[in-house]
PDB file of N, CA and C in Angstrom:
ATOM      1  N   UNK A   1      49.505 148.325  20.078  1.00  0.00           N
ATOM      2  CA  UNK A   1      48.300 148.794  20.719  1.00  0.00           C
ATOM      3  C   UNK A   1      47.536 149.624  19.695  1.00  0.00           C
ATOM      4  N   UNK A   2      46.149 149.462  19.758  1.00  0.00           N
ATOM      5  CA  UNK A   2      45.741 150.180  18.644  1.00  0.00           C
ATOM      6  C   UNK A   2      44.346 150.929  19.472  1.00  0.00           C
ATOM      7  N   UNK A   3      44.208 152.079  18.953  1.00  0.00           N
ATOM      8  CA  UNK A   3      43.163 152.911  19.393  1.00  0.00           C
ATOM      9  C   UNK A   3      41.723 153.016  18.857  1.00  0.00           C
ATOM     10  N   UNK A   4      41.137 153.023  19.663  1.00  0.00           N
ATOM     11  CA  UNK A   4      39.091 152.727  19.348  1.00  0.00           C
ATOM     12  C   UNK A   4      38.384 153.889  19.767  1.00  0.00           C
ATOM     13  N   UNK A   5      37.723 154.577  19.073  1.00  0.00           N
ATOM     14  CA  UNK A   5      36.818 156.097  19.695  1.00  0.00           C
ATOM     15  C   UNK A   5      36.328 155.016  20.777  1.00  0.00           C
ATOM     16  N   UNK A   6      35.611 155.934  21.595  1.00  0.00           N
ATOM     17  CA  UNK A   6      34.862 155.467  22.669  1.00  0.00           C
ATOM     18  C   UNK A   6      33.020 155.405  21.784  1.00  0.00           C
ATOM     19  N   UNK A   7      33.209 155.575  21.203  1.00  0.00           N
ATOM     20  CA  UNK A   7      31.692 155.461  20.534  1.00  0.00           C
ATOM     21  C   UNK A   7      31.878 154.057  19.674  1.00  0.00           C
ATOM     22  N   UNK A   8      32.954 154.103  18.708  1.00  0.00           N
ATOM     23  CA  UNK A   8      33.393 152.876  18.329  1.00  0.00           C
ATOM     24  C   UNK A   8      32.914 151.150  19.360  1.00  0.00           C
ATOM     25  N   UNK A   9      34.021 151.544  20.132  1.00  0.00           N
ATOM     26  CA  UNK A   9      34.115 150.753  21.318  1.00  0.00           C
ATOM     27  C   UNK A   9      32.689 150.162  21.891  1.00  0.00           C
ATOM     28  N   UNK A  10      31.837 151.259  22.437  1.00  0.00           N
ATOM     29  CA  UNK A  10      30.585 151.142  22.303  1.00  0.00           C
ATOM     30  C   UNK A  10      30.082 149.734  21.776  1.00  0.00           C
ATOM     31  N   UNK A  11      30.328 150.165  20.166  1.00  0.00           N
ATOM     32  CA  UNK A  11      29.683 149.413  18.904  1.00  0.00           C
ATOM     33  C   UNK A  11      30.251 147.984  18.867  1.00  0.00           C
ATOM     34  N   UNK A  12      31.227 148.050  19.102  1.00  0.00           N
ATOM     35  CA  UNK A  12      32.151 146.781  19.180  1.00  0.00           C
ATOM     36  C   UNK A  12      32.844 146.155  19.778  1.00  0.00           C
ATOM     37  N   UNK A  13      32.122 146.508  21.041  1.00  0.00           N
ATOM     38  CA  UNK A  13      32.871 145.413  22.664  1.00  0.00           C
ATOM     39  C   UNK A  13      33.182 144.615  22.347  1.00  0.00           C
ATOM     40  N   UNK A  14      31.996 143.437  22.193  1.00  0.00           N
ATOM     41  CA  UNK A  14      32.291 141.821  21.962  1.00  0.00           C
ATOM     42  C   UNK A  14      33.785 141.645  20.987  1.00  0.00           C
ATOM     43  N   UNK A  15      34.143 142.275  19.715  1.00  0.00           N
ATOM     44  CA  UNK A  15      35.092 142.073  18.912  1.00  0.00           C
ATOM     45  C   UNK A  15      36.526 142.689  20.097  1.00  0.00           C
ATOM     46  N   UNK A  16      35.902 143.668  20.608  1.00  0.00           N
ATOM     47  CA  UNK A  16      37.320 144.367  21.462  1.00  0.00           C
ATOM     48  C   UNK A  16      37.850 143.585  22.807  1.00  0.00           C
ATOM     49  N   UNK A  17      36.842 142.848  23.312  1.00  0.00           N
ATOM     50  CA  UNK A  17      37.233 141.336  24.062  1.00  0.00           C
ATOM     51  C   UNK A  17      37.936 140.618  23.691  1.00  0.00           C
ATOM     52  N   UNK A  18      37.135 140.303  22.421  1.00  0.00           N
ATOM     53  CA  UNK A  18      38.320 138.866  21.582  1.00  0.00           C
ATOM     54  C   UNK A  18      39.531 139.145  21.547  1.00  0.00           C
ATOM     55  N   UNK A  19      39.900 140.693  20.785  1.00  0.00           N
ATOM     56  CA  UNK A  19      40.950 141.168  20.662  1.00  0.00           C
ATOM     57  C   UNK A  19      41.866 140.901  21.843  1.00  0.00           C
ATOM     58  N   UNK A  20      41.460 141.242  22.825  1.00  0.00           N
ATOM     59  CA  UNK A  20      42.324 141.980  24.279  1.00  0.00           C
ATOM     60  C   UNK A  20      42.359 139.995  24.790  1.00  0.00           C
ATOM     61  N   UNK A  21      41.539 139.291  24.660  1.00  0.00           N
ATOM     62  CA  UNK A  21      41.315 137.469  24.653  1.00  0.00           C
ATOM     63  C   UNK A  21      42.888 137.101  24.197  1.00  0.00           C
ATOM     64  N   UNK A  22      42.886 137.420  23.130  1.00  0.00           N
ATOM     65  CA  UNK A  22      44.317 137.178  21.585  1.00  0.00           C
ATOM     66  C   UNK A  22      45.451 137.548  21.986  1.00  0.00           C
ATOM     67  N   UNK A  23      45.022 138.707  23.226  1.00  0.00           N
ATOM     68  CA  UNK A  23      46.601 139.478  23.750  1.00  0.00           C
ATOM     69  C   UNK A  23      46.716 140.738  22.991  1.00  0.00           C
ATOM     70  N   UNK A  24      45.900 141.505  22.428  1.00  0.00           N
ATOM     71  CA  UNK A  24      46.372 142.562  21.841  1.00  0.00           C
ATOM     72  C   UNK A  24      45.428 143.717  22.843  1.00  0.00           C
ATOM     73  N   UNK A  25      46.486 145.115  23.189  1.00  0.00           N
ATOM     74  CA  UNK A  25      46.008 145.568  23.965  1.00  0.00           C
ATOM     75  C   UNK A  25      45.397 147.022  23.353  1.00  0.00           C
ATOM     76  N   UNK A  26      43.832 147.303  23.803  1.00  0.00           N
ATOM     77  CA  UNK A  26      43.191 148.492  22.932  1.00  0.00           C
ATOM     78  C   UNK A  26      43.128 149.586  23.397  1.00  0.00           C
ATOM     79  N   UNK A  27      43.176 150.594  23.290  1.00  0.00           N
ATOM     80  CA  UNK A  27      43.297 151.979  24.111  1.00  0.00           C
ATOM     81  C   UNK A  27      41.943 152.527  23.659  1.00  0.00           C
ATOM     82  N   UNK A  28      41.242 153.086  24.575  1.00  0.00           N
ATOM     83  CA  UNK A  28      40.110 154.048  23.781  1.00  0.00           C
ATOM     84  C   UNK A  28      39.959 155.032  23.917  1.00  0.00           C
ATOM     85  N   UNK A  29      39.721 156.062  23.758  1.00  0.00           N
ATOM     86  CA  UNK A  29      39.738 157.319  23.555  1.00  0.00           C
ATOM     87  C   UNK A  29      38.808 158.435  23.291  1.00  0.00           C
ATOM     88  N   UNK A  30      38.497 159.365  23.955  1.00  0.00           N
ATOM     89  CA  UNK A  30      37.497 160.178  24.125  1.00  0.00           C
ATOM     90  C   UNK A  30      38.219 161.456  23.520  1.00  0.00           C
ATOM     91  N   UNK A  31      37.364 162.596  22.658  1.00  0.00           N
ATOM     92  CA  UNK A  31      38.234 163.451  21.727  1.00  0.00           C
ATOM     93  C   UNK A  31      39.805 163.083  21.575  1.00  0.00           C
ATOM     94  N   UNK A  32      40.154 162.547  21.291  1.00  0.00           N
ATOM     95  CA  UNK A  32      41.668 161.891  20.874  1.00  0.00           C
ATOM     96  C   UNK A  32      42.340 161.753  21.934  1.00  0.00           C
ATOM     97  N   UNK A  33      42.228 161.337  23.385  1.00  0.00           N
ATOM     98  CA  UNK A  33      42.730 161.255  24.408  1.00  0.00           C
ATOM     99  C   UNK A  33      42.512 160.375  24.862  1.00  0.00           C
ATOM    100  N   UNK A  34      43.819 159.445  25.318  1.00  0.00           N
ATOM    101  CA  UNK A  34      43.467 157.930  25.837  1.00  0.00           C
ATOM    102  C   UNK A  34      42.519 158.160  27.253  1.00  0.00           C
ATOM    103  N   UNK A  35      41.163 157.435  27.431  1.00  0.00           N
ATOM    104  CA  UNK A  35      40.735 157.395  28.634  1.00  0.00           C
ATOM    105  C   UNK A  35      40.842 156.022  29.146  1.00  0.00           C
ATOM    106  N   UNK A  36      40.955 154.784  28.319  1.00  0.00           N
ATOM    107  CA  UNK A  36      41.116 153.469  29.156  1.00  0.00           C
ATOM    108  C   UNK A  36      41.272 152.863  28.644  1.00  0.00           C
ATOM    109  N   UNK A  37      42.221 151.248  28.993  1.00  0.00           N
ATOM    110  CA  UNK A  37      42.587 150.691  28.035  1.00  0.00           C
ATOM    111  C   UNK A  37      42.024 149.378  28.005  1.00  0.00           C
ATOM    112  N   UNK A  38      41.852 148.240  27.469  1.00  0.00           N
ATOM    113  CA  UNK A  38      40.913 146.926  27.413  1.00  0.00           C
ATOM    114  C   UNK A  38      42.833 145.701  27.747  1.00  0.00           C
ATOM    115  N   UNK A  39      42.872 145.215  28.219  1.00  0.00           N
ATOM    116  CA  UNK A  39      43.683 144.442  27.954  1.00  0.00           C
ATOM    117  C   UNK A  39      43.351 142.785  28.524  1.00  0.00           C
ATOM    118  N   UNK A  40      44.142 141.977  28.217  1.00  0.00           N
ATOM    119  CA  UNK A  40      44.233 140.774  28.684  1.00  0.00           C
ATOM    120  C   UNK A  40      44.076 140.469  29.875  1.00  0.00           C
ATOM    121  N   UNK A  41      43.264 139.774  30.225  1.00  0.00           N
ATOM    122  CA  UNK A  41      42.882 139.617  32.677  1.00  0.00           C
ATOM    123  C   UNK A  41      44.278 138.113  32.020  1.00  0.00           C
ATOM    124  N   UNK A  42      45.013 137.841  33.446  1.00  0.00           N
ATOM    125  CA  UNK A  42      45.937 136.868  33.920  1.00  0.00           C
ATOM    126  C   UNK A  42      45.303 135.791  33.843  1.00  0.00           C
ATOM    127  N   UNK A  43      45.555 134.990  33.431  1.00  0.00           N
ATOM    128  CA  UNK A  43      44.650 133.792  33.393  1.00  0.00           C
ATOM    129  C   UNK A  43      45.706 132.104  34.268  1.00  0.00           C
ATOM    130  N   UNK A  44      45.664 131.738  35.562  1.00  0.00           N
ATOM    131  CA  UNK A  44      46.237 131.088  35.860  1.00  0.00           C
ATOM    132  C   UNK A  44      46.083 129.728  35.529  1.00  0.00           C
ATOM    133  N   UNK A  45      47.238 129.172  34.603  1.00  0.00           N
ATOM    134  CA  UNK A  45      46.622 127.709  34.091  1.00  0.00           C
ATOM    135  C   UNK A  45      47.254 126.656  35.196  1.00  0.00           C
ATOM    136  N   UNK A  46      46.434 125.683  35.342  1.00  0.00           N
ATOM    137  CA  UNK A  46      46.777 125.000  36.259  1.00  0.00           C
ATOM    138  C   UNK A  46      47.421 123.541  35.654  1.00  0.00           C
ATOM    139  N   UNK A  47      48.427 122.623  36.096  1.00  0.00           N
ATOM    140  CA  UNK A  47      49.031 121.857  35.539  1.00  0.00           C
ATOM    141  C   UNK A  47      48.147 120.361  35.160  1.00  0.00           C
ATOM    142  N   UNK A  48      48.653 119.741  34.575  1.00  0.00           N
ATOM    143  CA  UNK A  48      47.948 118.438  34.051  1.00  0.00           C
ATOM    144  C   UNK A  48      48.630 117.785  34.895  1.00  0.00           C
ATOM    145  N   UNK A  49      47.609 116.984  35.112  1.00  0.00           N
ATOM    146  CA  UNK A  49      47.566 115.605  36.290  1.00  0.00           C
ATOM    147  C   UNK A  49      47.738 114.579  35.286  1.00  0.00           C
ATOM    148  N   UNK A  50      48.571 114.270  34.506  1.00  0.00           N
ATOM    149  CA  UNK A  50      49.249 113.273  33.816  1.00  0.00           C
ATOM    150  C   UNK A  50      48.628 111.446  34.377  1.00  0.00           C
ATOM    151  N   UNK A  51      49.236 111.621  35.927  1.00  0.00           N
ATOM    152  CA  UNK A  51      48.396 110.529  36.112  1.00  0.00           C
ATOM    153  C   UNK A  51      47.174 110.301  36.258  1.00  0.00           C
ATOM    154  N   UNK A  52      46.483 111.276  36.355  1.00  0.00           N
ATOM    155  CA  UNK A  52      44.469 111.341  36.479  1.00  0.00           C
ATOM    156  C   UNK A  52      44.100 111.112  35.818  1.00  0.00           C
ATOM    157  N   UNK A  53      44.930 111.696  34.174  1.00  0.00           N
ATOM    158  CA  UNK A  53      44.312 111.345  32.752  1.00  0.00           C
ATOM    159  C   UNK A  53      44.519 110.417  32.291  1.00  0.00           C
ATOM    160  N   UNK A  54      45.826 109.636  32.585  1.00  0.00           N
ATOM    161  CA  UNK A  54      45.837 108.479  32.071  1.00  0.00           C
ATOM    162  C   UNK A  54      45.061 107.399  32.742  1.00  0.00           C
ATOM    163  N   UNK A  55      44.797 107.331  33.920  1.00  0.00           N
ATOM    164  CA  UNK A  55      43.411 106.473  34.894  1.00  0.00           C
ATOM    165  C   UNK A  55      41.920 106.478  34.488  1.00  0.00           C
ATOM    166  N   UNK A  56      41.865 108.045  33.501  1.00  0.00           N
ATOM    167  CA  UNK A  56      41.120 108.044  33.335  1.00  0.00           C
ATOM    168  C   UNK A  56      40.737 107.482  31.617  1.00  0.00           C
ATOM    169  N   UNK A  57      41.724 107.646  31.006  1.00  0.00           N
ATOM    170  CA  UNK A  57      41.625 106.810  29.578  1.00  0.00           C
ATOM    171  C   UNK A  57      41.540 106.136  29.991  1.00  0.00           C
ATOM    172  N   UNK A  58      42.576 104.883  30.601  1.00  0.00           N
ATOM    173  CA  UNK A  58      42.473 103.202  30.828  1.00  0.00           C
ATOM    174  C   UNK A  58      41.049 103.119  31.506  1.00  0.00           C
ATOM    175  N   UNK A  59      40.149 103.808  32.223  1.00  0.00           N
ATOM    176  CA  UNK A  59      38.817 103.317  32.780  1.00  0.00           C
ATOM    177  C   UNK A  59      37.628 103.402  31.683  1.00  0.00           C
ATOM    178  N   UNK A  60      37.976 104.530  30.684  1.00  0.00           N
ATOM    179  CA  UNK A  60      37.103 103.997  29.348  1.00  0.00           C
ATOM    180  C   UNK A  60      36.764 103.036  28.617  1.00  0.00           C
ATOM    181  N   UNK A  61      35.926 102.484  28.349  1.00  0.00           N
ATOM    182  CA  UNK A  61      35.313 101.432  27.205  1.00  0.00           C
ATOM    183  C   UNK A  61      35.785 101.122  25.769  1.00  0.00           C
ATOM    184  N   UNK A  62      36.680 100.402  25.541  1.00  0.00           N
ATOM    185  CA  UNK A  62      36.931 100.304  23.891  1.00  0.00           C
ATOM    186  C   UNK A  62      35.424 100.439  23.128  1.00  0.00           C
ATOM    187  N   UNK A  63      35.540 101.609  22.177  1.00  0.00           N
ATOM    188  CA  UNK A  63      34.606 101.550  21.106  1.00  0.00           C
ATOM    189  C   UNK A  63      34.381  99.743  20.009  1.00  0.00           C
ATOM    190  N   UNK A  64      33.261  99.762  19.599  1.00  0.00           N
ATOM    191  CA  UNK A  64      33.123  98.730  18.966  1.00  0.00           C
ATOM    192  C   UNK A  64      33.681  98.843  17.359  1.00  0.00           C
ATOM    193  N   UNK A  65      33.552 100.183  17.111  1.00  0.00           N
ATOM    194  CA  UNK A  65      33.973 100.115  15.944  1.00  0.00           C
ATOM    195  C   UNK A  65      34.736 101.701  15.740  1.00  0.00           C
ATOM    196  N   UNK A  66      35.105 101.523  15.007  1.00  0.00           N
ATOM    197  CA  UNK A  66      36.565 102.966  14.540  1.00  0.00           C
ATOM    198  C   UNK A  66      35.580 104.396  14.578  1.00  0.00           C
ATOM    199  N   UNK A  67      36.372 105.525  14.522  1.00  0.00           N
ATOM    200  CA  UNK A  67      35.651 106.925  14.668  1.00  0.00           C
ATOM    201  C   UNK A  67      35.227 106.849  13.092  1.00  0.00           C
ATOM    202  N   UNK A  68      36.095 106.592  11.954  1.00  0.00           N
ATOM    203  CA  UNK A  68      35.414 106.807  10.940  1.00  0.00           C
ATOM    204  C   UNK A  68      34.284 105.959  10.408  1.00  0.00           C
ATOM    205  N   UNK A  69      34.299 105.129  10.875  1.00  0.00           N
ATOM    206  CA  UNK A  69      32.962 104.318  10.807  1.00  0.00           C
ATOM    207  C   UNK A  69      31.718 105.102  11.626  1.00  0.00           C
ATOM    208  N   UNK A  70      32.143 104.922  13.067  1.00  0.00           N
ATOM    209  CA  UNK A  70      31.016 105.682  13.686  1.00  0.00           C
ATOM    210  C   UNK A  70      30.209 107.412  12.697  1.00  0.00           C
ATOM    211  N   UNK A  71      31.316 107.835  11.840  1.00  0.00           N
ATOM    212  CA  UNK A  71      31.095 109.078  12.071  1.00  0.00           C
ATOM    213  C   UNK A  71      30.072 108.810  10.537  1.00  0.00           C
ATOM    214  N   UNK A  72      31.004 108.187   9.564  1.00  0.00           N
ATOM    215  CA  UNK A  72      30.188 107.800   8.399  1.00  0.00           C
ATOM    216  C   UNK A  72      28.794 107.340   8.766  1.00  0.00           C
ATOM    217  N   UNK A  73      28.416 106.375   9.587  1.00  0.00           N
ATOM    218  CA  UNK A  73      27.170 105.794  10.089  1.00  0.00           C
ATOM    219  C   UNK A  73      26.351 107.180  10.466  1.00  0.00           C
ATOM    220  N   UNK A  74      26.810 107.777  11.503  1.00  0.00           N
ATOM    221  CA  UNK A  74      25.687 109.116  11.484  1.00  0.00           C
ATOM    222  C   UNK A  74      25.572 109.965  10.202  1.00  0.00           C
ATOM    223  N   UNK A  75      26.668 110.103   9.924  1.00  0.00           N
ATOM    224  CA  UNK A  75      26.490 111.155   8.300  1.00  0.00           C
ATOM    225  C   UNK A  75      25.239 110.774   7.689  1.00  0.00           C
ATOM    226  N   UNK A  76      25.350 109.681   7.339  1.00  0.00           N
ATOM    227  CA  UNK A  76      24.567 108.706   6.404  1.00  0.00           C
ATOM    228  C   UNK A  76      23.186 108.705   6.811  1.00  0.00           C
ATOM    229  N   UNK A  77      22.810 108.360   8.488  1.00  0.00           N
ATOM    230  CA  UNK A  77      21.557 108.377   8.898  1.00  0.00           C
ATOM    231  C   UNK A  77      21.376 109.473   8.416  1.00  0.00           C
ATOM    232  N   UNK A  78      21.934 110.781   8.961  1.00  0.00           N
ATOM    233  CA  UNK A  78      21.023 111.756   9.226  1.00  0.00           C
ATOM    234  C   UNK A  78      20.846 112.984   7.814  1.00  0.00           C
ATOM    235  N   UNK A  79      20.984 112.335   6.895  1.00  0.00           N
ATOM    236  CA  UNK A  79      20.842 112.807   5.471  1.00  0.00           C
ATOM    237  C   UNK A  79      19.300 112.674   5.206  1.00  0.00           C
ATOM    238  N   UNK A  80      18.841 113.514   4.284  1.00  0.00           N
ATOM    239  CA  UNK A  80      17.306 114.073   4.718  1.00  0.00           C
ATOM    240  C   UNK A  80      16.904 113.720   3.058  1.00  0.00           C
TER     241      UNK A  80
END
């Protein structure tokens, strides 16, 4: 756990999200005294439908031609 002035904190929410995002938990602190801490919210993952996804590949369209082709073909157009 690592500690952030509260003026800090302030300055650098967005980075102190990511952090607490990553799992690391921040304490902040007002004259050197923890007042609150930022941590990780529970995040409930829900399971893969194994068979949904595979119904749903097999209902896709075979490409006409390979990804590296496709991808070379745009590269190429869109060169200026």
């Amino acid at each position: 756990m690592s500690d952030v002035t509260l003026a800090n904190a302030k300055a650098q929410l967005s980075d102190l999200v990511e952090r607490a995002m990553r799992g690391e938990d921040v304490r902040i602190t007002r004259r050197g005294k923890p007042v609150a801490r930022i941590v990780p919210a529970e995040r409930k993952r829900m399971p893969i439908d194994f068979v949904a996804l595979e119904a749903l590949t097999d209902s896709l369209p075979m490409q006409d031609e390979s990804t590296g082709t496709w991808l070379r073909k745009v590269r190429d157009e869109s060169r200026y």
